[in-house]
C-alpha atoms as a PDB file:
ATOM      1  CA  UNK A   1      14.696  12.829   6.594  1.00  0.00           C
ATOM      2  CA  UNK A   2      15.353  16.342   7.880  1.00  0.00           C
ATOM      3  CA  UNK A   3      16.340  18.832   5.576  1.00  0.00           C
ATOM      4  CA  UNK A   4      15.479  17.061   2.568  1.00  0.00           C
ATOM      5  CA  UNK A   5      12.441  18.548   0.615  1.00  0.00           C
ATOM      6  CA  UNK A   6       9.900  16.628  -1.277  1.00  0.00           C
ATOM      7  CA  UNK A   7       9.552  17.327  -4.978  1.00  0.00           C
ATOM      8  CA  UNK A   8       5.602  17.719  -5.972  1.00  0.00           C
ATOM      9  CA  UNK A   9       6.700  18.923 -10.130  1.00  0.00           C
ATOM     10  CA  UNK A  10       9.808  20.341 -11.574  1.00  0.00           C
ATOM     11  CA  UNK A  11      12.028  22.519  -9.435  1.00  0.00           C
ATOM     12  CA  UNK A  12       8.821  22.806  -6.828  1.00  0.00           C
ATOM     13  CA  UNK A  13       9.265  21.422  -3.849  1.00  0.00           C
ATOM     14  CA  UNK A  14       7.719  20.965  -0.228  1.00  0.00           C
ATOM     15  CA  UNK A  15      10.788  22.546   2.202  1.00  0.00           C
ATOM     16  CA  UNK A  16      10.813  20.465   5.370  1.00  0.00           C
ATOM     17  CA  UNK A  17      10.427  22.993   7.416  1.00  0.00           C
ATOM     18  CA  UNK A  18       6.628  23.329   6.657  1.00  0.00           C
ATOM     19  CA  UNK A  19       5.769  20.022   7.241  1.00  0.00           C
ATOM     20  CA  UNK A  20       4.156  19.065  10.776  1.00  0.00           C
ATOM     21  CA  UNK A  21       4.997  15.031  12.004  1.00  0.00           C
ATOM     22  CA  UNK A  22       3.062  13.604  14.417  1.00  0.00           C
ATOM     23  CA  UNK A  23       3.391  10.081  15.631  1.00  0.00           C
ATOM     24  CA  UNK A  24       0.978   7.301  17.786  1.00  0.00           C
ATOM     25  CA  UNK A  25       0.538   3.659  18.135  1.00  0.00           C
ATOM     26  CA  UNK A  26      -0.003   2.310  14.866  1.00  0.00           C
ATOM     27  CA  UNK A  27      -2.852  -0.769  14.725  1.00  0.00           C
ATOM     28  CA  UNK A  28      -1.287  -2.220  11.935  1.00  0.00           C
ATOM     29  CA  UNK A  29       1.554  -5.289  11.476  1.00  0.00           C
ATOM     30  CA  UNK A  30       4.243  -6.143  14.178  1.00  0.00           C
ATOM     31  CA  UNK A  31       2.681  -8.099  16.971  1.00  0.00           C
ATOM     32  CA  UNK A  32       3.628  -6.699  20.168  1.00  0.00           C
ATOM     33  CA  UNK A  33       5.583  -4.221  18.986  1.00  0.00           C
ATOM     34  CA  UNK A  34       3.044  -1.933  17.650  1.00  0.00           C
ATOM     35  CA  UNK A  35       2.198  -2.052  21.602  1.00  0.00           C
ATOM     36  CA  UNK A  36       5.243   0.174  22.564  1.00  0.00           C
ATOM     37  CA  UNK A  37       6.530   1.942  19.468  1.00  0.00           C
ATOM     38  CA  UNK A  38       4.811   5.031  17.958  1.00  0.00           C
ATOM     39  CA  UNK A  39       5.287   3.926  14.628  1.00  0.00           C
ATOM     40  CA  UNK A  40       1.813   5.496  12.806  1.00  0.00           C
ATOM     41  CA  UNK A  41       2.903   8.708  11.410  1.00  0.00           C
ATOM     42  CA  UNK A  42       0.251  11.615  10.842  1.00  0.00           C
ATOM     43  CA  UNK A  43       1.916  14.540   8.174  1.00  0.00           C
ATOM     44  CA  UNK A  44       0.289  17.286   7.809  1.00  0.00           C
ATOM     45  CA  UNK A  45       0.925  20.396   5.859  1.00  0.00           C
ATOM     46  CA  UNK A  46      -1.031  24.066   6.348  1.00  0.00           C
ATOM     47  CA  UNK A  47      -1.581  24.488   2.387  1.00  0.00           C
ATOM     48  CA  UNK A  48      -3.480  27.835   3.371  1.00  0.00           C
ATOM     49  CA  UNK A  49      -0.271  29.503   4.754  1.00  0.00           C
ATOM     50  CA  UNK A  50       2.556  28.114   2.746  1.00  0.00           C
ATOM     51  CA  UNK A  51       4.277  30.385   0.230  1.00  0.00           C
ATOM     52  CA  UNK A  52       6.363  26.654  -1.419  1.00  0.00           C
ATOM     53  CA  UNK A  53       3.573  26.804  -3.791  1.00  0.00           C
ATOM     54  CA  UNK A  54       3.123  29.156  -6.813  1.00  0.00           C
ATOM     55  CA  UNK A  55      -0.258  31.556  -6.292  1.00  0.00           C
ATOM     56  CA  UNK A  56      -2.317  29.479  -8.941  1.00  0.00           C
ATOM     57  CA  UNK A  57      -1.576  26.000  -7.930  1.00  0.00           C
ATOM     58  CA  UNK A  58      -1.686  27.290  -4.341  1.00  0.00           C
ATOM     59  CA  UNK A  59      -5.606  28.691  -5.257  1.00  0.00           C
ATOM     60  CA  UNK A  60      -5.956  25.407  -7.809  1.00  0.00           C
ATOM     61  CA  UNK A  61      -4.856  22.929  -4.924  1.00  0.00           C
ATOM     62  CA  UNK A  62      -7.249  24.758  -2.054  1.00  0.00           C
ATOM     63  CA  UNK A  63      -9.957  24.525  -4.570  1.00  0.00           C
ATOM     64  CA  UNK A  64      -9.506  20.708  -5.356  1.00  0.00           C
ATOM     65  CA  UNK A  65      -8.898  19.945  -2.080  1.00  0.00           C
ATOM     66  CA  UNK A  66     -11.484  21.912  -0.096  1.00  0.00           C
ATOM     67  CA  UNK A  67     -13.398  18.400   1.698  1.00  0.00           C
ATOM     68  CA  UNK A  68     -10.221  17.021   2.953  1.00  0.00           C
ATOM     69  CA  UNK A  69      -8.821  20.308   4.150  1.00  0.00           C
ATOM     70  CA  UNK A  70      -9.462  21.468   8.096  1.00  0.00           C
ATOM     71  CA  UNK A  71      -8.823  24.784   8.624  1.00  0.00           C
ATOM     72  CA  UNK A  72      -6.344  24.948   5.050  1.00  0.00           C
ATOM     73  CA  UNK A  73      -4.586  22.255   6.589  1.00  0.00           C
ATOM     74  CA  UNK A  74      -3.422  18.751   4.657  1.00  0.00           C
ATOM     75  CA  UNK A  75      -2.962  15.643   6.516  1.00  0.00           C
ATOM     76  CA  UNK A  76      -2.007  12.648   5.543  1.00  0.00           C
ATOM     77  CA  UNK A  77      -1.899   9.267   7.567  1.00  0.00           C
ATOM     78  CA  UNK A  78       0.679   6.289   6.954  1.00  0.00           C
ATOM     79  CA  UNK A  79       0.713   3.483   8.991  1.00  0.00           C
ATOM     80  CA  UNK A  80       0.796  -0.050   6.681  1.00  0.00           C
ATOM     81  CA  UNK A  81       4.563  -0.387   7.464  1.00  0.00           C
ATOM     82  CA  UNK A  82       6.014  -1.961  10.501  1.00  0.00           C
ATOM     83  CA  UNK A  83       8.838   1.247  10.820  1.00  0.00           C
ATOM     84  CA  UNK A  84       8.177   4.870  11.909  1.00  0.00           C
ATOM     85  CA  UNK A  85      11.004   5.786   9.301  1.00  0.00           C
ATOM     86  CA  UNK A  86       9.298   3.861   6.420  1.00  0.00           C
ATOM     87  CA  UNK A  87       5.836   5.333   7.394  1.00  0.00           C
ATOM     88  CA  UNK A  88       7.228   8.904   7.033  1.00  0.00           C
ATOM     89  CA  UNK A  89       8.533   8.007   3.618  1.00  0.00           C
ATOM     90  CA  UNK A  90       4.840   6.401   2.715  1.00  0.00           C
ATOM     91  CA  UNK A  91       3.558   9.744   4.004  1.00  0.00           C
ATOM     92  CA  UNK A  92       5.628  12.173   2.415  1.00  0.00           C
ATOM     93  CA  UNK A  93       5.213  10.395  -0.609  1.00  0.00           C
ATOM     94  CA  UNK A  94       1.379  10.489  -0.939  1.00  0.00           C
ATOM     95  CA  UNK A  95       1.407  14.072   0.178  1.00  0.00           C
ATOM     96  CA  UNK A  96       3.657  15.213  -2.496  1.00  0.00           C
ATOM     97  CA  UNK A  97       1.586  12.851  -5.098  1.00  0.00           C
ATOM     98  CA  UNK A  98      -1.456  14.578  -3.810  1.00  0.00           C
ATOM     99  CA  UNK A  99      -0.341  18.118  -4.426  1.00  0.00           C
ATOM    100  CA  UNK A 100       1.134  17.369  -7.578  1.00  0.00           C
ATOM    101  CA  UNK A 101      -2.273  16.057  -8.942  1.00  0.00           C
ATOM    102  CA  UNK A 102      -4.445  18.977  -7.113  1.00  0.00           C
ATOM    103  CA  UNK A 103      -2.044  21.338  -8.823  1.00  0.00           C
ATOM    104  CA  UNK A 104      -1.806  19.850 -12.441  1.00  0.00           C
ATOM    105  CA  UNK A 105      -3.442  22.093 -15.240  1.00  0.00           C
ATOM    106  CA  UNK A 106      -6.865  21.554 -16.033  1.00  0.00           C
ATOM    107  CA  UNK A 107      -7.333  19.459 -19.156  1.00  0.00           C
ATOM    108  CA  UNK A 108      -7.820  20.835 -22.905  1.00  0.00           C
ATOM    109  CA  UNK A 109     -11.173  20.969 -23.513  1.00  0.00           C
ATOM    110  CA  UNK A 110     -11.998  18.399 -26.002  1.00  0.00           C
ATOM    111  CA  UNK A 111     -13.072  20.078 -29.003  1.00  0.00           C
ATOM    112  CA  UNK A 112     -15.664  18.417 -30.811  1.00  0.00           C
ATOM    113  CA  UNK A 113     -14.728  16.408 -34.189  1.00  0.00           C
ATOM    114  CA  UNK A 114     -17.178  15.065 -37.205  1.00  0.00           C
ATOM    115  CA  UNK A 115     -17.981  12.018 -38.108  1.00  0.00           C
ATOM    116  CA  UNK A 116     -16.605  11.157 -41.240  1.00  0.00           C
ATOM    117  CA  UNK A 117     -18.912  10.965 -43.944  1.00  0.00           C
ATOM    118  CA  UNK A 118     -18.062   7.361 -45.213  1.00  0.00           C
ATOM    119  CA  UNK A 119     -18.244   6.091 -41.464  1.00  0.00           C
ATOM    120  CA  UNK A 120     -21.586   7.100 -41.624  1.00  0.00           C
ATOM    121  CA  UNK A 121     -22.461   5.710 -44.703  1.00  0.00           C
ATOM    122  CA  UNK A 122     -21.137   2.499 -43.738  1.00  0.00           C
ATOM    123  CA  UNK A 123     -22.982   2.338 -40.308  1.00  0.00           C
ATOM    124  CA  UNK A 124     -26.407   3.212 -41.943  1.00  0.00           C
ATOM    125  CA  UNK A 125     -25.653   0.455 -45.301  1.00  0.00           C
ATOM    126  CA  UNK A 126     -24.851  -1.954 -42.406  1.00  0.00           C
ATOM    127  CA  UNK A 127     -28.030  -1.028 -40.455  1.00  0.00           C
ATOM    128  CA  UNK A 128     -29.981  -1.872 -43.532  1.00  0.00           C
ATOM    129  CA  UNK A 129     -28.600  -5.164 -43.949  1.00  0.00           C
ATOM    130  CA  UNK A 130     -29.202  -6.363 -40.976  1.00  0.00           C
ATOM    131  CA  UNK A 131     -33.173  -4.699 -40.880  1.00  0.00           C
ATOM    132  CA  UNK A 132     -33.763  -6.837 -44.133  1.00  0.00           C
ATOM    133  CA  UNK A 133     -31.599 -10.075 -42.628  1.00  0.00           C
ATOM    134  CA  UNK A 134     -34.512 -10.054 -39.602  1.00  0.00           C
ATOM    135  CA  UNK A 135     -37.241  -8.906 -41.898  1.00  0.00           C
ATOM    136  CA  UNK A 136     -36.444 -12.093 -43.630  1.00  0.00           C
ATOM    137  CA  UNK A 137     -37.052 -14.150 -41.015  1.00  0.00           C
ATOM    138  CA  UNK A 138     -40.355 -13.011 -39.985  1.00  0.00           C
ATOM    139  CA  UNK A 139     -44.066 -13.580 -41.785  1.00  0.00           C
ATOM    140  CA  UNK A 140     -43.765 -17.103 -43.526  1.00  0.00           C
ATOM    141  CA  UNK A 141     -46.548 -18.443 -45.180  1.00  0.00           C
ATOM    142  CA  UNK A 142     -46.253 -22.335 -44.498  1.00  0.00           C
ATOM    143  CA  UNK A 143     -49.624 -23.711 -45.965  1.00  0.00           C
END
């Protein structure tokens, strides 16, 4: 995996070089082998500092982000795979998934729409109908 960078959206891109590994004793799958491989893989990235990020998503990510930060720092755990290497891919794949939804534009605000006229008029006709369908039903004189 070194050297290769890790597209978040379009030609942006996490460089390798920014991204701190650290590995431990995983809990998950593999019997006795979790027991003497390292094989859970911690990633984290220092989102404060970096300068791989334009200045709004950089300020738009930070915001979003702010409870899972420590210190402006990312981290990400993978450990559901067996492999070290296949953790690191799990990992650098949910990081970059991660930034690229912190970073996406804001919606549109929804601008607010009428409701057609004969929609209405249908609704209340319908409304009617069904008042007079129970009013039917009601106050019987049976002697």
């Amino acid at each position: 995996m070194s050297g290769r960078e890790h597209v978040i959206r379009g030609s942006v891109s996490l460089p390798e070089a920014e991204l701190m590994w650290r590995f431990s004793r995983s809990s998950g799958p593999g019997g006795q082998h979790v027991n003497t491989s390292d094989s859970q893989v911690e990633l984290r990235f220092d989102l404060a500092r970096t300068d791989a990020l334009p200045e709004v998503w950089k300020q738009r990510a930070l915001e979003r982000l702010a409870p899972r930060l420590v210190d402006g720092v990312l981290s990400v755990r993978a450990s559901e795979h067996r492999s070290q290497w296949r953790n690191r891919e799990a990992a650098a794949v949910r990081l970059a998934a991660l930034l690229a939804q912190a970073t996406a534009p804001p919606p549109k605000p929804r601008r607010p729409t009428r409701v057609p006229r004969g929609i209405n008029e249908r609704r209340l006709r319908e409304k009617k109908r069904r008042a007079e369908t129970k009013q039917g039903r009601g106050r019987k004189d049976w002697q």
